[in-house]
Structures are given as C-alpha cells and as structure tokens.
C-alpha atoms as a PDB file:
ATOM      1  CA  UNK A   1      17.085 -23.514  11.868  1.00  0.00           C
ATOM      2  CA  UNK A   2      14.637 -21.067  11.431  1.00  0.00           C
ATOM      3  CA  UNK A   3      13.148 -19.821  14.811  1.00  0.00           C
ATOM      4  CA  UNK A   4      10.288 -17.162  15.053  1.00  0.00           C
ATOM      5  CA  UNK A   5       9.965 -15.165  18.206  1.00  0.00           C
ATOM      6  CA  UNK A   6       6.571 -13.734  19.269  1.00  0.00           C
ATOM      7  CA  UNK A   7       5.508 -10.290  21.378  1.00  0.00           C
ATOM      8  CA  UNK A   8       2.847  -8.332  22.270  1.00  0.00           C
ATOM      9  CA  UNK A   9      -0.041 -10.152  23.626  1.00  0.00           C
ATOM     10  CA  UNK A  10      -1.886  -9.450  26.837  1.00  0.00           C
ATOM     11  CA  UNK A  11      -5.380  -8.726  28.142  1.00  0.00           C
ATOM     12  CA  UNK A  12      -7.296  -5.733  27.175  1.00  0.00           C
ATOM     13  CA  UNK A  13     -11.054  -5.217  27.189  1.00  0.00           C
ATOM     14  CA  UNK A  14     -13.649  -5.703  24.409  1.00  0.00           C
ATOM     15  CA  UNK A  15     -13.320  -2.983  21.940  1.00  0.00           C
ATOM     16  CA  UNK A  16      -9.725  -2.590  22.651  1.00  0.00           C
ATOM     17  CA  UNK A  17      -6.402  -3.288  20.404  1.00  0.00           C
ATOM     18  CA  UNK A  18      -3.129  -5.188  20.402  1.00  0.00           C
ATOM     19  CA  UNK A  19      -0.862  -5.587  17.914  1.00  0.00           C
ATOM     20  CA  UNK A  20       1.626  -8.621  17.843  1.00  0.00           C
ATOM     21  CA  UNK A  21       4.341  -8.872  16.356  1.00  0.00           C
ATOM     22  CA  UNK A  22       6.534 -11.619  15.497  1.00  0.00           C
ATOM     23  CA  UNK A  23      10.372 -11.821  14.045  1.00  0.00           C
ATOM     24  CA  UNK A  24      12.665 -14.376  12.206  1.00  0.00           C
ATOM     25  CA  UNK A  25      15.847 -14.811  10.479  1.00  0.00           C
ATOM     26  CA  UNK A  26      15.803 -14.053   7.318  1.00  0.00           C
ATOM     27  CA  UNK A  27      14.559 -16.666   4.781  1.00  0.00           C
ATOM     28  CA  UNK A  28      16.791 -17.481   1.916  1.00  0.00           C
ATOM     29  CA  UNK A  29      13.274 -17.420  -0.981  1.00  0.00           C
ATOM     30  CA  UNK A  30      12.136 -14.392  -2.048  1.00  0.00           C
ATOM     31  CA  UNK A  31       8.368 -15.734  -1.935  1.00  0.00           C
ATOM     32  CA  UNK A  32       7.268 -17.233   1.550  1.00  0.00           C
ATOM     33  CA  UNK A  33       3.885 -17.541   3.784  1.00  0.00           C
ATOM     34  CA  UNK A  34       3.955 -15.593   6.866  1.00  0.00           C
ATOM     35  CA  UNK A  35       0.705 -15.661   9.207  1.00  0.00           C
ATOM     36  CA  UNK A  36      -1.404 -15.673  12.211  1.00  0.00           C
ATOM     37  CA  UNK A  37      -3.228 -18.497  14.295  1.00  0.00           C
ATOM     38  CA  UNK A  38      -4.973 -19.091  17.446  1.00  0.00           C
ATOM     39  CA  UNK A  39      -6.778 -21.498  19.668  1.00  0.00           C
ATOM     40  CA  UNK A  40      -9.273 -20.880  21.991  1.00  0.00           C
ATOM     41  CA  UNK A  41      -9.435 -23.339  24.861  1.00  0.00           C
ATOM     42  CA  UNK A  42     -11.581 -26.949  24.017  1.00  0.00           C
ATOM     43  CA  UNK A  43     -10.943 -25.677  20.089  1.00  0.00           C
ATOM     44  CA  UNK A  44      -8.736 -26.480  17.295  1.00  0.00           C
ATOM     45  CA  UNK A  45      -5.925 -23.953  15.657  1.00  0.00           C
ATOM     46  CA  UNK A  46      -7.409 -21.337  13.078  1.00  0.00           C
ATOM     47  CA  UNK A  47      -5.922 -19.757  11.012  1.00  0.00           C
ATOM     48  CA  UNK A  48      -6.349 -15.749  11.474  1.00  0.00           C
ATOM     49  CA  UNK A  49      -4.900 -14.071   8.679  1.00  0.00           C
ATOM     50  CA  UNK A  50      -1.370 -14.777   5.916  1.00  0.00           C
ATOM     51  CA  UNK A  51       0.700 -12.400   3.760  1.00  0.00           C
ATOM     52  CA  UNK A  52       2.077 -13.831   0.771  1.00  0.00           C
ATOM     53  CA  UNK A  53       5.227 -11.741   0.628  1.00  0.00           C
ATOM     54  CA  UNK A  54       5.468 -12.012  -3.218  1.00  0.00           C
ATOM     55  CA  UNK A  55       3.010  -9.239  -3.859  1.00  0.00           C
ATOM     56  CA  UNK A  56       2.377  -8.896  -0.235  1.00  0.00           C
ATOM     57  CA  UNK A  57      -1.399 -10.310  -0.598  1.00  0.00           C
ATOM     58  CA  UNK A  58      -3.299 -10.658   2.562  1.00  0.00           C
ATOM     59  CA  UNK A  59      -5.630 -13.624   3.259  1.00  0.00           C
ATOM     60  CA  UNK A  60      -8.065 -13.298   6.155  1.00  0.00           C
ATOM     61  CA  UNK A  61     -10.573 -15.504   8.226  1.00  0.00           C
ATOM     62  CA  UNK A  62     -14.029 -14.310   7.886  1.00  0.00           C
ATOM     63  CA  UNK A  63     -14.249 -13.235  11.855  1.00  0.00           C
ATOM     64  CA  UNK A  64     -10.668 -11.207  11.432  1.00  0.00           C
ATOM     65  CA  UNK A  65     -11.781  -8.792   8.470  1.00  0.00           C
ATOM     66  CA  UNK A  66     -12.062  -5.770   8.892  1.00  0.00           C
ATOM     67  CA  UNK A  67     -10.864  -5.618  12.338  1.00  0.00           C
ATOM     68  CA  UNK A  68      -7.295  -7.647  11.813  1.00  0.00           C
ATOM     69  CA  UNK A  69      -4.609  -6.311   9.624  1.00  0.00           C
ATOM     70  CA  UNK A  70      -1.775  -8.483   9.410  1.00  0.00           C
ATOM     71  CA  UNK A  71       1.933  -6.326   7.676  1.00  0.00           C
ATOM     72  CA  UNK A  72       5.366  -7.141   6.956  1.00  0.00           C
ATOM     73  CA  UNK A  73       8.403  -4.881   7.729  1.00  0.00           C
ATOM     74  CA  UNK A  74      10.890  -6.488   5.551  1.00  0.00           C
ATOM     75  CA  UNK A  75      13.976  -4.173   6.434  1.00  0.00           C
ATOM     76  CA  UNK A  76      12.872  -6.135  10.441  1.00  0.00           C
ATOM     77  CA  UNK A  77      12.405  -9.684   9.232  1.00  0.00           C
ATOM     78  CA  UNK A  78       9.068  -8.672  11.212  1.00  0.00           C
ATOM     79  CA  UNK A  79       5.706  -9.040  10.757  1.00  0.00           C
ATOM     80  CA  UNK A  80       2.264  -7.446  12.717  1.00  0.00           C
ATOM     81  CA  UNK A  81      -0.929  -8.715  13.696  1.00  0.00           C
ATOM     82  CA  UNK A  82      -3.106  -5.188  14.460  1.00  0.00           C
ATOM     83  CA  UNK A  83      -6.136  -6.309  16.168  1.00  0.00           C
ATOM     84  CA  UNK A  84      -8.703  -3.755  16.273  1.00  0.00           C
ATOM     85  CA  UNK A  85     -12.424  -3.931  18.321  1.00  0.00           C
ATOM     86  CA  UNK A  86     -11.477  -6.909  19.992  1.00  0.00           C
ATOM     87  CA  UNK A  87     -14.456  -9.247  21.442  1.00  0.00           C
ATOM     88  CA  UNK A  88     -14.245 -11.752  24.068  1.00  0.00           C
ATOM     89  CA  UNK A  89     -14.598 -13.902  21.261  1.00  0.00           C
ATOM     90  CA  UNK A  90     -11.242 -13.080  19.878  1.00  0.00           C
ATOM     91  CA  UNK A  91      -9.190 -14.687  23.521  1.00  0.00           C
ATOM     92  CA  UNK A  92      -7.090 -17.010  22.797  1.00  0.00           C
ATOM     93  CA  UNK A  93      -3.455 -18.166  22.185  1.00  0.00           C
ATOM     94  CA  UNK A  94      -1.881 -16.560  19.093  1.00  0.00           C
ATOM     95  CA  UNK A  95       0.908 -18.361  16.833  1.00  0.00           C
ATOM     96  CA  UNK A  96       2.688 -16.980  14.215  1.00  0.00           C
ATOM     97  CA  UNK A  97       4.108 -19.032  11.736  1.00  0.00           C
ATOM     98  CA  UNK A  98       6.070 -18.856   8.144  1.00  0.00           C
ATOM     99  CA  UNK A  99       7.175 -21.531   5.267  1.00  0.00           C
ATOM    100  CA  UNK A 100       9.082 -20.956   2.190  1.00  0.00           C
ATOM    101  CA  UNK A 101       7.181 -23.615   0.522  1.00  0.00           C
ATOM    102  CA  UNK A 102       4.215 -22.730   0.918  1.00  0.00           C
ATOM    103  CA  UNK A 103       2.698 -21.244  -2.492  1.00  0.00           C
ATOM    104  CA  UNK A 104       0.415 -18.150  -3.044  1.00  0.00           C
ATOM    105  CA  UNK A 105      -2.211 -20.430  -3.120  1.00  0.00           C
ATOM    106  CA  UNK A 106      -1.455 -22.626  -0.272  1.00  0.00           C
ATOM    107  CA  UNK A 107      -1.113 -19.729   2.179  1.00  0.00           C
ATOM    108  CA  UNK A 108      -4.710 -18.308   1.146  1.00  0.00           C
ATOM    109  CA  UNK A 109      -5.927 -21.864   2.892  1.00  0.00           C
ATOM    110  CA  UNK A 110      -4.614 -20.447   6.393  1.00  0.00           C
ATOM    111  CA  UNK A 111      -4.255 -24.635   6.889  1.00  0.00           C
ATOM    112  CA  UNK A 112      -1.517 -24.862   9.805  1.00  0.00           C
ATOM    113  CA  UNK A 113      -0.704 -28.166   8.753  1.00  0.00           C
ATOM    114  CA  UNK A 114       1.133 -26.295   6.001  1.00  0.00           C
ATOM    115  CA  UNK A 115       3.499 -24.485   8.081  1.00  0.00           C
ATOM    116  CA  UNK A 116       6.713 -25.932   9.198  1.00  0.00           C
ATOM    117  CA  UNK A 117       7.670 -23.289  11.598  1.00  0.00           C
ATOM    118  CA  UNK A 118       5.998 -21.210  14.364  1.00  0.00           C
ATOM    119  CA  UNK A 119       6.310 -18.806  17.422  1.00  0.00           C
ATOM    120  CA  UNK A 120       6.213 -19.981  20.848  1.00  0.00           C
ATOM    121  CA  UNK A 121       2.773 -18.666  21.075  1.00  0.00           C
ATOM    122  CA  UNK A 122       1.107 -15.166  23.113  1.00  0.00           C
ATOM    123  CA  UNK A 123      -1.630 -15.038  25.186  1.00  0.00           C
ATOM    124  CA  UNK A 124      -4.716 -13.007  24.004  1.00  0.00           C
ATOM    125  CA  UNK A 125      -7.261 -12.282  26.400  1.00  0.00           C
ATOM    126  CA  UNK A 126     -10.165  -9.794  25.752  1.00  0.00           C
ATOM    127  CA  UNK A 127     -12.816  -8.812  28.778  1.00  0.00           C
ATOM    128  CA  UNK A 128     -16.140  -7.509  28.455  1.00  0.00           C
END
C-alpha cells in the first residue's frame, strides 16, 4: 500500500509563497508520475504541475508556469510544490499524487483520472 502524506499549506497573501511538500514509500519502478492538483470550491480537480522521474521532466498547467516549480528529492522519497506570486486565484485544496504506470506521456496530460494514489489533501488559501 502505497500512502502519500502531504505538508505545508496554509494562508498567505497575494504575492506571497508556499511550498508543499509531499512524501511516500518508495516505489519499486525506476520511472513513475509524481504531481500536483487542486480544486477550487464549485470546480473540478486540475492538474497543477508532474515530474516524470525518468529524466525528471516537468509538465505544467498554463496558470502554474513560471510561478510553480514542482522537484523531487529522491534520497527523501519527497517531492515540492514551490509556489511563487500567489493570487487569490491560486486558493484552493492541493493533492499530490504518484503512479508507476503512468508513462512519460501520460503524466504530461496532468489527467487525475490517471493516478491511483494521492495525499490527503492541504489547504491553500491566498488573500488580497
């Protein structure tokens, strides 16, 4: 059983940072998806950002670049969402989630329908 544990969220004010940061037991593959999501009250998951950990390629929604950078420490079984010049836009519940099956090109869709396991979720809440 593969469970994902989830820190760092919290309320800051619009311009402000967080970074979140999420750990697992180690996967077994080599190659696996690890990522970001949210939902914003009345709307549907998104999908942030994903690191493919084969060449450690980043995938990232259009309203996270260049203000989201999402890492891996693999000595920590840990990966980081940095969250930089945060709006009020950006409030909302944060997921992390990873899959070993998920291919390169699977985890550039940021689809959560194609992750199998997630964090218990963090809080995000950005005033202006």
């Amino acid at each position: 059983q593969v469970r994902l544990v989830e820190s760092g969220g919290g309320s800051v004010q619009a311009g402000g940072s967080l970074r979140l940061s999420c750990t697992t037991s180690k996967f077994t593959t080599r190659d696996y998806c690890v990522g970001w999501f949210r939902q914003a009250p009345g709307k549907e998951r998104e999908g942030v950002a994903t690191l493919w950990t084969g060449r450690s390629t980043t995938y990232y929604a259009d309203s996270a670049k260049g203000r989201f950078a999402i890492s891996l420490d693999n000595a920590k079984n840990t990966w980081y969402l940095q969250m930089n010049n945060l709006t009020p836009e950006d409030t909302a519940m944060y997921y992390c989630a990873a899959d070993a099956e998920v291919t390169r090109t699977t985890c550039s869709y940021m689809r959560d329908g194609n992750f199998d396991y997630w964090g218990q979720g963090t809080h995000v809440t950005v005033s202006s």
